[in-house]
Protein backbone atom coordinates (compact mmCIF):
# COMPACT_ATOMS: atom_id res chain seq x y z
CA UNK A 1 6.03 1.00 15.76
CA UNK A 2 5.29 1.80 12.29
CA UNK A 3 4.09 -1.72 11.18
CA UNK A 4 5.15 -5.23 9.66
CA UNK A 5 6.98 -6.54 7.03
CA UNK A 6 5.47 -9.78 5.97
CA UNK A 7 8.36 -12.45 4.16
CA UNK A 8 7.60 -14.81 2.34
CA UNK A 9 8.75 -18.44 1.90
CA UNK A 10 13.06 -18.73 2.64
CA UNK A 11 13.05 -21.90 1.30
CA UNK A 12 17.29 -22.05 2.62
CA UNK A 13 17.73 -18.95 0.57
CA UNK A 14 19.49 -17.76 4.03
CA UNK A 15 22.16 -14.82 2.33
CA UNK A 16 19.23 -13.82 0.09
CA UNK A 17 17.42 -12.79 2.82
CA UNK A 18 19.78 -11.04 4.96
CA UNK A 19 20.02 -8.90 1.81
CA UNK A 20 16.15 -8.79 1.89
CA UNK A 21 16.33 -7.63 5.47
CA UNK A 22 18.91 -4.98 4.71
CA UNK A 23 16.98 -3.43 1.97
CA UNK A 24 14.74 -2.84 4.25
CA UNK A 25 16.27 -1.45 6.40
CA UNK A 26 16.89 -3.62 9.30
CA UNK A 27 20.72 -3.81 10.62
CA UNK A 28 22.16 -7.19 12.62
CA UNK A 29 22.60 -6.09 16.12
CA UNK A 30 24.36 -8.93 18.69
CA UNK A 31 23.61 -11.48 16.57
CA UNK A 32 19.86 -10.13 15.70
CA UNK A 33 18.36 -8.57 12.76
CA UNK A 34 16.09 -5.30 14.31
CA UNK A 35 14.37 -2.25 12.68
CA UNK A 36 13.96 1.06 15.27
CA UNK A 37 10.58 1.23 13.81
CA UNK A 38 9.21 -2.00 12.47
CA UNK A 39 8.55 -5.98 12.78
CA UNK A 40 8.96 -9.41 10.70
CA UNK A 41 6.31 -11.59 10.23
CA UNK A 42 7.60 -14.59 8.51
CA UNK A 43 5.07 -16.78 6.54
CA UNK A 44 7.02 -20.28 7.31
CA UNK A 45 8.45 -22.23 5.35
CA UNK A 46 12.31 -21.56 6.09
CA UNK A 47 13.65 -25.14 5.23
CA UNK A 48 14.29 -27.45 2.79
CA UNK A 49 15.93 -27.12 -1.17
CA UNK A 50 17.78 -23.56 -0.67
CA UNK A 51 21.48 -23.45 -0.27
CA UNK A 52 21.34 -22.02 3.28
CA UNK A 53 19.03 -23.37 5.59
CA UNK A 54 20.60 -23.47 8.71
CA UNK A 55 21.35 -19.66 8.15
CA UNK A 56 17.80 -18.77 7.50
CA UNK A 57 16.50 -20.05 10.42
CA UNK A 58 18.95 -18.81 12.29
CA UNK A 59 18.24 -15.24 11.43
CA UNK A 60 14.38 -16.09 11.68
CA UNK A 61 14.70 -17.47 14.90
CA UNK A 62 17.07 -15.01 16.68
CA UNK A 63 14.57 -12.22 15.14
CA UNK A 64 11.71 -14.09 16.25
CA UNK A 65 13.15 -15.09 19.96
CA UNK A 66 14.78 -11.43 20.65
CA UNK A 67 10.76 -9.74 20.23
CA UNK A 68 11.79 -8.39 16.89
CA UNK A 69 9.96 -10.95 14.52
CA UNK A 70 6.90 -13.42 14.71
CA UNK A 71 6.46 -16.11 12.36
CA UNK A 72 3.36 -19.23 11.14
CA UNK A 73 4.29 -22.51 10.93
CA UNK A 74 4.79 -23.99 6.90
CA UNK A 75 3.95 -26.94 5.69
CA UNK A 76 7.28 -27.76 5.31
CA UNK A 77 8.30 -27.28 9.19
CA UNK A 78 5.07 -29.30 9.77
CA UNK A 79 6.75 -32.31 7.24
CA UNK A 80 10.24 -31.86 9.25
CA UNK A 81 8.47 -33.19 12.21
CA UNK A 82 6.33 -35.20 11.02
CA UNK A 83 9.55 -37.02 9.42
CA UNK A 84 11.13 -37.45 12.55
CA UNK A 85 8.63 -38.41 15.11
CA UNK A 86 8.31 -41.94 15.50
CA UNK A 87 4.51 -43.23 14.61
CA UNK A 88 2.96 -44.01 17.94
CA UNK A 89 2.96 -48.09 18.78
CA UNK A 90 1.04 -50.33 16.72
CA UNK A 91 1.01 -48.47 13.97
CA UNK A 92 1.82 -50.23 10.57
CA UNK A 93 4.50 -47.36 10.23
CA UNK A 94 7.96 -46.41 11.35
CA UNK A 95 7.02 -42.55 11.06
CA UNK A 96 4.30 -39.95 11.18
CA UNK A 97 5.80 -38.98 7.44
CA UNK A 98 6.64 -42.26 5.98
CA UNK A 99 11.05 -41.80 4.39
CA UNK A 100 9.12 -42.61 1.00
CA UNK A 101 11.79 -41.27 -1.66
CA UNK A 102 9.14 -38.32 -2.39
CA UNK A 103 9.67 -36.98 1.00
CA UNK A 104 13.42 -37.92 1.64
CA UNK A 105 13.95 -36.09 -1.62
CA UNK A 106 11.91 -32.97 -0.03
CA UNK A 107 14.01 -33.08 2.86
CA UNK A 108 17.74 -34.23 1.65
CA UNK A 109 19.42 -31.06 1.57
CA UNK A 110 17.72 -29.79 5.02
CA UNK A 111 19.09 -32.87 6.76
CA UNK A 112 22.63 -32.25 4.56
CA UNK A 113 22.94 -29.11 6.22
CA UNK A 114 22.49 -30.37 9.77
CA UNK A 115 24.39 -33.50 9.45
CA UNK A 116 27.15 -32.02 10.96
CA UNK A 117 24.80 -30.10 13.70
CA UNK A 118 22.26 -32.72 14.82
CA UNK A 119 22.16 -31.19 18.44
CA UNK A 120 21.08 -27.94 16.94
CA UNK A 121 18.98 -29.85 14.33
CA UNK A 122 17.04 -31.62 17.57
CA UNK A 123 17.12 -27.90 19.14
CA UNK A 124 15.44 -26.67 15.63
CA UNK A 125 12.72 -29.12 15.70
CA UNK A 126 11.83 -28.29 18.78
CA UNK A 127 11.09 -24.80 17.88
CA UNK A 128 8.98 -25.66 15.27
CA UNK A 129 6.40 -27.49 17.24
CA UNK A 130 6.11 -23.94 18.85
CA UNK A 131 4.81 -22.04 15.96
CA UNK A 132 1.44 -20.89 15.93
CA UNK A 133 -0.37 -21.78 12.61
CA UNK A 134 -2.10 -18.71 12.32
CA UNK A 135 -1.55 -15.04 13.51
CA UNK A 136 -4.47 -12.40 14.36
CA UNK A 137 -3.13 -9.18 15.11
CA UNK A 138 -3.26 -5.23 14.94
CA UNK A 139 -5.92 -5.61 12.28
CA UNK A 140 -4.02 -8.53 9.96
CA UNK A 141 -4.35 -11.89 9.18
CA UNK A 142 -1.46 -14.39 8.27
CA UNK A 143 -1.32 -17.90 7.81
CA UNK A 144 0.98 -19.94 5.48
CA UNK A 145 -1.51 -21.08 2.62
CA UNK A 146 -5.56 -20.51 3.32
CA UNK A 147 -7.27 -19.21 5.91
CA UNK A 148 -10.30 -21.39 6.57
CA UNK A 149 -12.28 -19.66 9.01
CA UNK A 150 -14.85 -22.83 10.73
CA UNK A 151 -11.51 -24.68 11.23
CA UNK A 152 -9.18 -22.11 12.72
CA UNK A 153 -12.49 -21.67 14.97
CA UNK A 154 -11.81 -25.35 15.88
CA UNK A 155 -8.15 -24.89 16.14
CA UNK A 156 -8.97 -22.26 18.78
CA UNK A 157 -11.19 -24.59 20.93
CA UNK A 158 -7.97 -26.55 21.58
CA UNK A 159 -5.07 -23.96 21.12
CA UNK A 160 -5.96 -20.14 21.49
CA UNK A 161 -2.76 -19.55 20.56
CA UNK A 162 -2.72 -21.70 17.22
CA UNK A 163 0.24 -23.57 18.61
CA UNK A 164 -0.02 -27.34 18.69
CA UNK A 165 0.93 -29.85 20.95
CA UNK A 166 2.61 -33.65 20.54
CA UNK A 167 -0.96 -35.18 20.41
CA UNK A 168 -2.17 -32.76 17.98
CA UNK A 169 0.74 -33.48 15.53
CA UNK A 170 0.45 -36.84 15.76
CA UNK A 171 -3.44 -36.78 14.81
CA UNK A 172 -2.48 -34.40 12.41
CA UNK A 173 -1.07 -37.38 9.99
CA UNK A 174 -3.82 -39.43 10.25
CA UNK A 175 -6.89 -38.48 7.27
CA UNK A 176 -9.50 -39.16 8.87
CA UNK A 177 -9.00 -36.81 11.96
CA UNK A 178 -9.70 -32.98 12.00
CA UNK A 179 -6.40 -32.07 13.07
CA UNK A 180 -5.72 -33.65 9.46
CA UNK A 181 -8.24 -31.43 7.90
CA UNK A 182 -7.26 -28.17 10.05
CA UNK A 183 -3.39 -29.04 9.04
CA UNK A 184 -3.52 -29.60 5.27
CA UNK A 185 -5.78 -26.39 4.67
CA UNK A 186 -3.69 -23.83 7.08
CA UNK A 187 -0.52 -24.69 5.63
CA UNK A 188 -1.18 -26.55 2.10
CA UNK A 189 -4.40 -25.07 1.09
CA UNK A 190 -7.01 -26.44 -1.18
CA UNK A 191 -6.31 -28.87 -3.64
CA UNK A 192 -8.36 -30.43 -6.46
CA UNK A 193 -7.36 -33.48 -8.20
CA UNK A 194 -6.85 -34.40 -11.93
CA UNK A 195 -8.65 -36.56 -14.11
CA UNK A 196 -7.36 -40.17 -13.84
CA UNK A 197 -4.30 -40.74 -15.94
CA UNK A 198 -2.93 -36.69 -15.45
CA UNK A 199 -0.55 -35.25 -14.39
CA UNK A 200 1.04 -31.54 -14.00
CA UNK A 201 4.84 -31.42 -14.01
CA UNK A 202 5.48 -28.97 -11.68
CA UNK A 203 7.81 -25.89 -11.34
CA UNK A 204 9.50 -27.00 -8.37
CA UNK A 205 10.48 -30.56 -9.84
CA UNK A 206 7.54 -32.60 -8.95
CA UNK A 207 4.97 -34.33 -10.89
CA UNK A 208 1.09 -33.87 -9.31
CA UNK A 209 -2.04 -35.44 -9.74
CA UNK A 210 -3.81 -32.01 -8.27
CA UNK A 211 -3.49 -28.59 -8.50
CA UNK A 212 -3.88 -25.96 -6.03
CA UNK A 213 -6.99 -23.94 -6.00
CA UNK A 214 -7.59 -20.44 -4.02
CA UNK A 215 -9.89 -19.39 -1.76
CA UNK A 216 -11.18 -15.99 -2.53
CA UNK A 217 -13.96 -16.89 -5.98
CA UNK A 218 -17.78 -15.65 -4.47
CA UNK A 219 -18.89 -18.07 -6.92
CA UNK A 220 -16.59 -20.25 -8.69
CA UNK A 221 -18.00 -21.93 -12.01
CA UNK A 222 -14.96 -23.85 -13.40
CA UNK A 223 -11.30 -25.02 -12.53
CA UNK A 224 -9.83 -22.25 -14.46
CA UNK A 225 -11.72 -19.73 -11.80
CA UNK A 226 -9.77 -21.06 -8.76
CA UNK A 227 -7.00 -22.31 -9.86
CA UNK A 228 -3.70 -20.86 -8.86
CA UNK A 229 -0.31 -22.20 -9.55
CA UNK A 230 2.29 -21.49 -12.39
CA UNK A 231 2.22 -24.91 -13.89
CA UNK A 232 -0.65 -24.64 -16.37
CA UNK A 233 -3.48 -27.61 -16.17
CA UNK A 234 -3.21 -30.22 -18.78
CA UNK A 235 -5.59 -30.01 -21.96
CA UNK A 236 -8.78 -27.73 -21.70
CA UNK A 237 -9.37 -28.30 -18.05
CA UNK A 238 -9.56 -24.35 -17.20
CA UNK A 239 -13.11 -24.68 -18.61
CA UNK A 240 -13.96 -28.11 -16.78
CA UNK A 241 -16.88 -27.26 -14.42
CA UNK A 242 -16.45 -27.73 -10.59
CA UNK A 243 -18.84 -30.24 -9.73
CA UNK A 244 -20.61 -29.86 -6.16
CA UNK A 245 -18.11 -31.91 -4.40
CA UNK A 246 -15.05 -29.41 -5.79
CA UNK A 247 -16.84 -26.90 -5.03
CA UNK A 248 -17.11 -28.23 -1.11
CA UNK A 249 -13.68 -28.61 -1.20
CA UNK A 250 -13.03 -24.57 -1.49
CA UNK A 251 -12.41 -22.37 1.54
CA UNK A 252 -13.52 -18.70 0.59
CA UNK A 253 -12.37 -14.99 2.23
CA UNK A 254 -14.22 -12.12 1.08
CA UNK A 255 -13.50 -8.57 0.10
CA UNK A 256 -14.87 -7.38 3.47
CA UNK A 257 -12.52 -9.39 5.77
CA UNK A 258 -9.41 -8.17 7.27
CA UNK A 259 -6.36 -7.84 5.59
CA UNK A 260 -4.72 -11.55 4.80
CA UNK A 261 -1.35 -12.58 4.21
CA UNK A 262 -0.34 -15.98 2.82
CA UNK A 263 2.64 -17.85 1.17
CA UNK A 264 2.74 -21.14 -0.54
CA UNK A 265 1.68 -20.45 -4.06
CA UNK A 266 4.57 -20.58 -6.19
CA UNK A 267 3.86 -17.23 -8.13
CA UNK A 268 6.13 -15.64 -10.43
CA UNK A 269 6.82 -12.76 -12.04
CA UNK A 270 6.58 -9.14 -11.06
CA UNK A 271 4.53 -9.23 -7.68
CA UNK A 272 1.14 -8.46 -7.56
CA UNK A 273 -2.29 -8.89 -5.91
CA UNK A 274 -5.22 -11.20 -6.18
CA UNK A 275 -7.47 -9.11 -4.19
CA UNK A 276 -7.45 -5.69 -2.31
CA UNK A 277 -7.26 -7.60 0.80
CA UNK A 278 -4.92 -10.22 0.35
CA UNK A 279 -1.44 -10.64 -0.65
CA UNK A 280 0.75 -13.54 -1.67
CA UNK A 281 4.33 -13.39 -0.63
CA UNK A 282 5.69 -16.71 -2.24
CA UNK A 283 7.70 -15.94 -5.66
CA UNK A 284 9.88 -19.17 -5.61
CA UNK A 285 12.69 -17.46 -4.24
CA UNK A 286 14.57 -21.23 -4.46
CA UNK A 287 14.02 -21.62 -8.20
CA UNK A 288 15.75 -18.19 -8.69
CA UNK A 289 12.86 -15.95 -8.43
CA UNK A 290 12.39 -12.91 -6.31
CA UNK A 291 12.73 -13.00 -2.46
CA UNK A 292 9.24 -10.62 -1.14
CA UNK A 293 7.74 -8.64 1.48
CA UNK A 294 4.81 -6.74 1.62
CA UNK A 295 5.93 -3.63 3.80
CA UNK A 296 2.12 -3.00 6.12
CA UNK A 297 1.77 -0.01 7.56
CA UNK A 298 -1.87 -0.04 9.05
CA UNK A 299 -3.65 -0.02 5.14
CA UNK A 300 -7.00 -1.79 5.75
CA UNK A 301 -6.65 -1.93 1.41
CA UNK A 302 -3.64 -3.38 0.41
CA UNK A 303 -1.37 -1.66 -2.35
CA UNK A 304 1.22 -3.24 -4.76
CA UNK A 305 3.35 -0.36 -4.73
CA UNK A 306 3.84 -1.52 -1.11
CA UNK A 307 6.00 -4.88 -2.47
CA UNK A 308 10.07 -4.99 -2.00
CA UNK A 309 11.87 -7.64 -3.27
CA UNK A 310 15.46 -8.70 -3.86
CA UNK A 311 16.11 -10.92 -7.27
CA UNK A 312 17.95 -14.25 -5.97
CA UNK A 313 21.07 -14.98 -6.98
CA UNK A 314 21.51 -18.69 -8.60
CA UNK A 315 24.27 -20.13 -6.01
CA UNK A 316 23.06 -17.84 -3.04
CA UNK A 317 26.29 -17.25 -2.08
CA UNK A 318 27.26 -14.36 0.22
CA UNK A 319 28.30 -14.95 3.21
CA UNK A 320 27.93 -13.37 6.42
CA UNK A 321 29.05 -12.95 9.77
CA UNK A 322 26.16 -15.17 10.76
CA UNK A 323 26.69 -17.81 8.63
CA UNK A 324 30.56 -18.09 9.31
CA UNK A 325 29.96 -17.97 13.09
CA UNK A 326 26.87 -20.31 12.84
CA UNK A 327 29.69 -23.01 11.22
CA UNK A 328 32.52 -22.82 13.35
């Protein structure tokens, strides 16, 4: 095998990435996407707001099932199940992930999509709960948002593997547990919040009281030196010092550690790379960006030139063998 290409987040953007996939060379074979010389390593985060959801993770899945594709778990498969599992009795809630209309809005076009499938929606949910949450092989490192090395240490005590059980998702929506802690960094990353009173209006339609920080500073003075999102910070707050609590907030991977590959971040523009060691694949490929992979072929320094991406098309709208036989 000549080595991985690394996806980044589908987001339902399920034609757009069959054209990813063919531009790089992998042809659909019985149903599966395969390469005679290379893998897919998805970094989650199939479902939700895209046009064709069912279709991505149908072609993730078969690829992933059929030995020709691994995959992390997202934050937003983590949500999906969270939505549906019932809270456990005596608790003062119906769900893990309470239908507030913040998340009902996240997840209104995945459930759309299944309405008409909910045996294969059930049989989708299941396959979540069997993604790992991180991946450590043939000298790489991929996780959907931050890699926080103490807690995947403590994920490991429990799950080797990085794939959770029932009881661990359950504990996993309660704060003041570590499966809470271990969940929200792997697959949402760090976040710091905003003075009282602001707000960021976000990219992807939502307004936040925080913004996402990375986790690769050595020594992080102010906001503006971790923080990475699109969405600019209200006022002057690049130059607002981290106070010592902020600052214990912040995961950090350094130069020397193996290559990393995340999604999450909402980046735009022309893809490029924080660090020689780690790469972002997430270029809001719903909000019409760019679809990317990062095409590793044993580098121990990573390389831009080693991007491929496919612009997305506003409706998504090719169809496929796949998709029409995935309908009938």
């Amino acid at each position: 095998m000549a080595g991985y290409d690394l996806i980044g987040d589908v987001h339902g953007c399920g034609a757009t990435l069959v054209a990813l996939l063919e531009k790089l060379g992998y042809r659909e074979q019985g149903g599966v996407y395969q390469h005679p010389q290379r893998k897919v390593i998805f970094l989650g985060d199939l479902i939700d707001r895209g046009p064709r959801i069912r279709l991505a993770v149908t072609v993730a899945r078969r690829m992933v099932e059929a030995g020709e594709a691994y995959i992390v778990m997202g934050n937003h498969e983590h949500n999906a199940l969270a939505y549906t599992h019932p809270a456990p009795p005596g608790s003062a809630k119906r769900w893990l992930r309470e239908h507030t209309p913040r998340h009902n809005r996240i997840m209104e076009d995945t459930l759309a999509q299944y309405q008409d499938y909910t045996n294969e929606w059930d049989d989708t949910l299941a396959w979540f709960k069997t993604l790992p949450l991180f991946l450590e092989m043939d000298g790489i490192r991929v996780v959907h948002a931050c890699w926080d090395e103490a807690l995947i240490n403590q994920l490991k005590k429990r799950f080797p593997d990085g794939r959770i059980d029932n009881s661990f998702l359950i504990e996993s929506t309660d704060t003041s547990t570590q499966a809470y802690q271990i969940i929200d960094r792997l697959t949402r990353g760090a976040n710091i919040p905003l003075p009282r009173g602001m707000t960021i209006q976000s990219g992807d339609g939502y307004t936040r009281q925080s913004f996402r920080a990375h986790f690769w500073a050595a020594h992080p003075e102010q906001w503006g030196d971790v923080v990475f999102q699109p969405d600019n910070l209200p006022g002057d707050l690049e130059t607002r010092p981290l106070s010592p609590h902020e600052r214990q907030r912040l995961s950090y991977y350094g130069p020397q550690e193996p290559p990393l590959f995340i999604g999450h971040y909402w980046c735009e523009g022309i893809p490029a790379l924080p660090t020689q060691n780690i790469a972002c694949l997430d270029y809001s490929a719903v909000k019409y960006g760019r679809l990317v992979a990062y095409r590793w072929s044993g580098e121990t320094k990573l390389s831009a030139d080693n991007f491929e991406w496919v612009q997305v098309v506003e409706e998504d709208c090719a169809c496929t063998d796949l998709d029409r036989n995935d309908s009938d």
